[in-house]
N, C-alpha and C. Protein backbone atom coordinates (compact mmCIF):
# COMPACT_ATOMS: atom_id res chain seq x y z
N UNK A 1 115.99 47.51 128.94
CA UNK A 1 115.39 47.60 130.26
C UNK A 1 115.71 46.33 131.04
N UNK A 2 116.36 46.50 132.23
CA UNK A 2 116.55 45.36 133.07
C UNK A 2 115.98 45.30 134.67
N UNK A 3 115.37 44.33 134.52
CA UNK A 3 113.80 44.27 135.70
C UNK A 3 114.72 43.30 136.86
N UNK A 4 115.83 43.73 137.27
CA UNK A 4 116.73 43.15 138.17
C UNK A 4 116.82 41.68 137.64
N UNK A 5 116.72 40.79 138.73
CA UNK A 5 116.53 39.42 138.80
C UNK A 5 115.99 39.06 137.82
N UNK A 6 114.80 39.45 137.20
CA UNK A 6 113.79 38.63 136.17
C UNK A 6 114.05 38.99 134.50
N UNK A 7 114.96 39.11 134.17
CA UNK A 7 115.84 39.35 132.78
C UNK A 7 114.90 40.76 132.51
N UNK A 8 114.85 40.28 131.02
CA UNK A 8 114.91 41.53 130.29
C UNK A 8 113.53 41.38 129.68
N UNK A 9 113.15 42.44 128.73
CA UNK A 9 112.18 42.65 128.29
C UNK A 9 111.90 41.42 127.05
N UNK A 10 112.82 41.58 126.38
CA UNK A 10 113.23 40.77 125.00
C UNK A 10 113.21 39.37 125.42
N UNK A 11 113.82 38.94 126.83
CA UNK A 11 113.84 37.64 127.01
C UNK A 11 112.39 37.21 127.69
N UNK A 12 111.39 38.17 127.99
CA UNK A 12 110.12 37.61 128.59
C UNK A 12 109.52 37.52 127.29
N UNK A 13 109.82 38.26 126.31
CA UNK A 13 108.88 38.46 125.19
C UNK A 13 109.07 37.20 124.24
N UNK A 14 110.06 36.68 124.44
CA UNK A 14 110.81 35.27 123.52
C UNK A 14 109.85 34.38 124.19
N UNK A 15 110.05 34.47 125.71
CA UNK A 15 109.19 33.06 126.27
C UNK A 15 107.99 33.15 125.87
N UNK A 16 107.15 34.13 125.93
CA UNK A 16 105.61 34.35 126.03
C UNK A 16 105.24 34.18 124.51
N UNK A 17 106.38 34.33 123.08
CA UNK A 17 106.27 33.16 122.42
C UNK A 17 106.32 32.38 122.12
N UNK A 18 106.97 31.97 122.44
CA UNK A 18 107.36 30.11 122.95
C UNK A 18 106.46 29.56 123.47
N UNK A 19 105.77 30.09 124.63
CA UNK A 19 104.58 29.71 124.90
C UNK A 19 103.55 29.65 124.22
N UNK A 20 103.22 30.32 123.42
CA UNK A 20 101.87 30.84 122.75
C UNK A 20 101.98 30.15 121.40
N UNK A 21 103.47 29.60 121.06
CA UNK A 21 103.50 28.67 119.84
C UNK A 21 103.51 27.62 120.34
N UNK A 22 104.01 27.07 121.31
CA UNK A 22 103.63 25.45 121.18
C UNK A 22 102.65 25.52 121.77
N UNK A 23 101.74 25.90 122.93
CA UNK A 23 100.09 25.68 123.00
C UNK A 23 99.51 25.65 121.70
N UNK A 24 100.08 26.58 120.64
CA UNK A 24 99.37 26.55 119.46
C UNK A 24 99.23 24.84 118.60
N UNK A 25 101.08 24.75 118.63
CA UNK A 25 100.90 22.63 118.10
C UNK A 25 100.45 22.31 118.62
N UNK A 26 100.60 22.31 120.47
CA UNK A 26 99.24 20.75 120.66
C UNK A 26 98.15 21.12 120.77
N UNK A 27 97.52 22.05 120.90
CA UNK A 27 96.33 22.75 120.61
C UNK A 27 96.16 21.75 119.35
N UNK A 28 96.53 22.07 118.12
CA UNK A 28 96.11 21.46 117.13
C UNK A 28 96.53 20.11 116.65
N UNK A 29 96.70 19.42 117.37
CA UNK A 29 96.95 18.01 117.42
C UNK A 29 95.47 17.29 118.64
N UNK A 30 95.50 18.01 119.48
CA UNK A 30 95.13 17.78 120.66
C UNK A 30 93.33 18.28 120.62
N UNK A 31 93.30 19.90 120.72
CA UNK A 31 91.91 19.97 120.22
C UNK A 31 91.20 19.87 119.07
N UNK A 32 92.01 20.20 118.35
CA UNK A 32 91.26 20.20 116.79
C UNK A 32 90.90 18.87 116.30
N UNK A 33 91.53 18.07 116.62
CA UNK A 33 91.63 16.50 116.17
C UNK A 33 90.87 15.41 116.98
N UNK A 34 90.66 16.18 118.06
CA UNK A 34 89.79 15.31 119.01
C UNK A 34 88.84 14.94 118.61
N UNK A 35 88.80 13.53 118.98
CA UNK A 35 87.17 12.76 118.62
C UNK A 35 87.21 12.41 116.83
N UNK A 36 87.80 13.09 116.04
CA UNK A 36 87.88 12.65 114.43
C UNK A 36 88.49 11.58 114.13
N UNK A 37 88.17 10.57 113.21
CA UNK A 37 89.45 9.45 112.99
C UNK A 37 90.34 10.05 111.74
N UNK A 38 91.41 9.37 112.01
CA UNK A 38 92.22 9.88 111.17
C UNK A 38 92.94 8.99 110.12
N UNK A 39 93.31 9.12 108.89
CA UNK A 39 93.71 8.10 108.11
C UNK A 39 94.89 7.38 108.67
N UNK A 40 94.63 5.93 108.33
CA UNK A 40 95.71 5.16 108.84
C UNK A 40 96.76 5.43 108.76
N UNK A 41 97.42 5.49 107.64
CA UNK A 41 99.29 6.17 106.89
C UNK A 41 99.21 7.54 108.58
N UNK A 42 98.46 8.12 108.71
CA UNK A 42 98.65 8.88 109.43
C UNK A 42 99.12 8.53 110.99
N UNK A 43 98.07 8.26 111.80
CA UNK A 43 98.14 7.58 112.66
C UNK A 43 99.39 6.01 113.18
N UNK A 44 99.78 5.60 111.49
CA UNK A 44 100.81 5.12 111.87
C UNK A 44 102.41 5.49 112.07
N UNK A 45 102.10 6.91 111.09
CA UNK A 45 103.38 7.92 111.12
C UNK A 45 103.09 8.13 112.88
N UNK A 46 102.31 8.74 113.47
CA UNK A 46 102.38 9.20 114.75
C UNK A 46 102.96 8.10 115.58
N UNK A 47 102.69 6.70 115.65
CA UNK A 47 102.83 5.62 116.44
C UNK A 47 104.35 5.33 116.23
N UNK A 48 104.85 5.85 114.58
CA UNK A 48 106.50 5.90 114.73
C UNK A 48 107.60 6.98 115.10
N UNK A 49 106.50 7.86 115.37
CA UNK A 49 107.22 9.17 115.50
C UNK A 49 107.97 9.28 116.85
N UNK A 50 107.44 8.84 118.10
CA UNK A 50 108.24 8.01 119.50
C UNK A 50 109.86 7.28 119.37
N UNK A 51 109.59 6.30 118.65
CA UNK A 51 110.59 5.35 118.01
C UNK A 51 111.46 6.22 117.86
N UNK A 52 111.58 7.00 116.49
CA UNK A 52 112.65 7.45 115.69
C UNK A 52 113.30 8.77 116.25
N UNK A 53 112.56 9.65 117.26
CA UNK A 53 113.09 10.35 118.01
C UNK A 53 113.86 10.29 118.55
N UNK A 54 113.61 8.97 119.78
CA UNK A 54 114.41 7.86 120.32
C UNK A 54 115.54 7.73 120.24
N UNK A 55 115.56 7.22 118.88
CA UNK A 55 116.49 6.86 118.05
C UNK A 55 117.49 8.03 117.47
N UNK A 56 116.67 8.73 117.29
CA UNK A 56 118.02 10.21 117.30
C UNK A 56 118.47 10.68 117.74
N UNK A 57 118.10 10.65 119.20
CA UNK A 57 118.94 11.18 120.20
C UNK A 57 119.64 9.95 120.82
N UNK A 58 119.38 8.54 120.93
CA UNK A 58 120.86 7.85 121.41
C UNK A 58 121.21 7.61 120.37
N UNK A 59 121.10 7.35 118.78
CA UNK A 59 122.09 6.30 118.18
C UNK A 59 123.80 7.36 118.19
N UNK A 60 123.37 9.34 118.37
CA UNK A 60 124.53 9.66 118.55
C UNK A 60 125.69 9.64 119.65
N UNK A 61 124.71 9.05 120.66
CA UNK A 61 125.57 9.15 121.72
C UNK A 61 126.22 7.44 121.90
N UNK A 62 125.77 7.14 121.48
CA UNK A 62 126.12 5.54 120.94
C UNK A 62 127.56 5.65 120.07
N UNK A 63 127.42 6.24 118.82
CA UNK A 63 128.33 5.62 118.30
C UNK A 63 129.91 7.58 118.34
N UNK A 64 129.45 8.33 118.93
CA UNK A 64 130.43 9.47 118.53
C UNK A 64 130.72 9.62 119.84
N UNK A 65 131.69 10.16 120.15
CA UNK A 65 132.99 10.24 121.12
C UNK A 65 133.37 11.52 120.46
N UNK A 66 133.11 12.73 121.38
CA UNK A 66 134.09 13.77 121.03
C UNK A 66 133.98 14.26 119.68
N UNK A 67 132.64 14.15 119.48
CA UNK A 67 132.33 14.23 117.61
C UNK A 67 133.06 14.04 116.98
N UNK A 68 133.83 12.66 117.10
CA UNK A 68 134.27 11.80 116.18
C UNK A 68 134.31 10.16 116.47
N UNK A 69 133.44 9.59 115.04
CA UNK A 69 132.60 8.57 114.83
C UNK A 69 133.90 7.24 115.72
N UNK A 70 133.89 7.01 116.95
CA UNK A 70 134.78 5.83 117.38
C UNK A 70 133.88 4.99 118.04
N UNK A 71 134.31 3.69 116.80
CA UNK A 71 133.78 2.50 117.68
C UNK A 71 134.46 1.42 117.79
N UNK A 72 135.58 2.12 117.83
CA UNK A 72 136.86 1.07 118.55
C UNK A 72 136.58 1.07 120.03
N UNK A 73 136.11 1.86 120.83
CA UNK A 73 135.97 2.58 122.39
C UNK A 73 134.30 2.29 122.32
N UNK A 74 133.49 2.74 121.64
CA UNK A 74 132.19 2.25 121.81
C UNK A 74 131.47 1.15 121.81
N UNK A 75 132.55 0.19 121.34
CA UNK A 75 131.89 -1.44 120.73
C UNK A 75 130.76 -1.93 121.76
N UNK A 76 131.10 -1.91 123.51
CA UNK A 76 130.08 -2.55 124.35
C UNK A 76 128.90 -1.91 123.86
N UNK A 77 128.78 -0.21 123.72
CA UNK A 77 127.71 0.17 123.74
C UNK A 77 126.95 0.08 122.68
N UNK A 78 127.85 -0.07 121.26
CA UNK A 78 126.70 -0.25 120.07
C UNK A 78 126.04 -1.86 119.93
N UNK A 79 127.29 -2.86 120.36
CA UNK A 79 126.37 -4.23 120.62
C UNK A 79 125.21 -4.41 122.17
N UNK A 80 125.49 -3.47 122.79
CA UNK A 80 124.42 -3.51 123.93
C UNK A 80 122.84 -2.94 123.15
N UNK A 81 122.96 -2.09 122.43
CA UNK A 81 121.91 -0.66 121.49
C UNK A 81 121.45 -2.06 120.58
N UNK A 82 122.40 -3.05 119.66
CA UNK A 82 121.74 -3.68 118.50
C UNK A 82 120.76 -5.02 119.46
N UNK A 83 121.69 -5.67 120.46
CA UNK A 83 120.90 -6.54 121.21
C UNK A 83 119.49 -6.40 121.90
N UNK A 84 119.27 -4.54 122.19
CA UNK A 84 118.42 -4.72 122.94
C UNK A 84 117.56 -3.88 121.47
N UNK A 85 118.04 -2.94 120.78
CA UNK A 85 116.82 -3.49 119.69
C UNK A 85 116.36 -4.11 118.96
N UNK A 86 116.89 -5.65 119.14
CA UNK A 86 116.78 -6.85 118.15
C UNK A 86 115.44 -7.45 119.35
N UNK A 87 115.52 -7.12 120.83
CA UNK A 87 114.42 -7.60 121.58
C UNK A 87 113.44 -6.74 121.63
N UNK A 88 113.74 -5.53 121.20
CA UNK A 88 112.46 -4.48 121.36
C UNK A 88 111.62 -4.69 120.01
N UNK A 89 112.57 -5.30 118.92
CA UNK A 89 111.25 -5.31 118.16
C UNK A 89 110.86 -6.91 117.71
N UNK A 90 111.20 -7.82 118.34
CA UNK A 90 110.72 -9.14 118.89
C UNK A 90 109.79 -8.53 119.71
N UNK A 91 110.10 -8.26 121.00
CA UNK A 91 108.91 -8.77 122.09
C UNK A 91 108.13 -7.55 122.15
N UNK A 92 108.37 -5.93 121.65
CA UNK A 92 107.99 -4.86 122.01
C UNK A 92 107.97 -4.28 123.38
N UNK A 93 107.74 -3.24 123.81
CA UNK A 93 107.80 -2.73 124.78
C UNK A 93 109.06 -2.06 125.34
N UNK A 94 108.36 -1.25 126.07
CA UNK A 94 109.73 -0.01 126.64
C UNK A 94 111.05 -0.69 127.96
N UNK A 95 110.11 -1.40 128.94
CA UNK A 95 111.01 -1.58 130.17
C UNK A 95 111.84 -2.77 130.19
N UNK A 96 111.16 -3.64 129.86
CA UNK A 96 112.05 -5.08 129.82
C UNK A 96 113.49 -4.51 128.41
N UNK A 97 112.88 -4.16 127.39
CA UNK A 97 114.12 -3.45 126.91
C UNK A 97 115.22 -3.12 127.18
N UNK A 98 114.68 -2.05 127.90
CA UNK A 98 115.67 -1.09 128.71
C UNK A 98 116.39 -2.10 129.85
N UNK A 99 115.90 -2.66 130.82
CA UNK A 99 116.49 -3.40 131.43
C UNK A 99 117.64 -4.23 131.10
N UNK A 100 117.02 -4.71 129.84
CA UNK A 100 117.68 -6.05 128.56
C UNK A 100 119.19 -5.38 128.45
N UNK A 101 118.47 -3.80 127.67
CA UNK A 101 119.78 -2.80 127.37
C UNK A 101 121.20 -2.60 128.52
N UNK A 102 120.45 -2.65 129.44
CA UNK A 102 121.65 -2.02 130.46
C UNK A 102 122.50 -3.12 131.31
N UNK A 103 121.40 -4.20 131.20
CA UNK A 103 122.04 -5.52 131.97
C UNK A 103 123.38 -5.74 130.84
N UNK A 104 122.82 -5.67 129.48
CA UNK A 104 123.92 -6.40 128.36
C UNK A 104 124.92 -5.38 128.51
N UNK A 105 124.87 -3.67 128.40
CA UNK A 105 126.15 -3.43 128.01
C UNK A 105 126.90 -2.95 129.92
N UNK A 106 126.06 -3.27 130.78
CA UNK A 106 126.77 -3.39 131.86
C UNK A 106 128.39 -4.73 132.38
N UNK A 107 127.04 -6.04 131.60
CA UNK A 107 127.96 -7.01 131.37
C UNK A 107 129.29 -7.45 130.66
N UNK A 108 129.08 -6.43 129.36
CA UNK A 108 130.07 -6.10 128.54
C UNK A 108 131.46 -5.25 129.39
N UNK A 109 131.02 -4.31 129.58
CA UNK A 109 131.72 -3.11 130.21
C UNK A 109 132.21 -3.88 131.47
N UNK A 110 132.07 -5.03 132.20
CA UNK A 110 132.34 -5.68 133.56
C UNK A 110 133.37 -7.23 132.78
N UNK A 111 132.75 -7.76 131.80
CA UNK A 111 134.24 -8.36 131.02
C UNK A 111 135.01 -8.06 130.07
N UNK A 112 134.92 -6.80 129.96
CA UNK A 112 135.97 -6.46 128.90
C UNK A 112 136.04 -4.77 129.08
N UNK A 113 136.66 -4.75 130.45
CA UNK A 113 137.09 -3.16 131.01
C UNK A 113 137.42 -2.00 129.66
């Protein structure tokens, strides 16, 4: 069945679970958990769980080219990535980081074309 413009049956039915499952995770992160304390090991997994995400989605775009591992062509950007996480986990924090990050491998990329 095709409802013109607004797809199909199968594709409203995919969203409306999609929907109804992730309200379901933060539902249970979010209401169920509210107001309870939670064991430390726990709460510190959550506080790294930001980080390493992070971290999985640039360290690939960092070091692969064309899905294949070159860091003959990447060098500014993986010493820009180690410099500015050698200050992120000195001083902490998100913006001065980032700033740190882009000033260094801007500078890179401006002496050594």
């Amino acid at each position: 069945m095709n409802w013109g413009g607004f797809g199909t049956l199968d594709g409203w039915l995919a969203i409306v679970g999609l929907a109804i499952g992730t309200f379901a995770i933060r539902y249970s992160f979010i209401g169920l958990l509210a107001g309870k304390k939670l064991p430390p090991r726990f709460e510190r997994a959550l506080q790294l769980a930001v980080p390493a995400i992070f971290a999985a989605l640039v360290v690939p775009l960092i070091l692969f080219q064309n899905n294949q591992l070159n860091l003959a062509m990447r060098w500014p950007h993986a010493v820009a990535a180690i410099i500015t996480g050698i200050y992120a986990g000195w001083r902490g924090g998100m913006l001065v980081s980032l700033l740190i990050g882009m000033a260094c491998l801007h500078t890179l990329l401006w002496f050594f074309p």
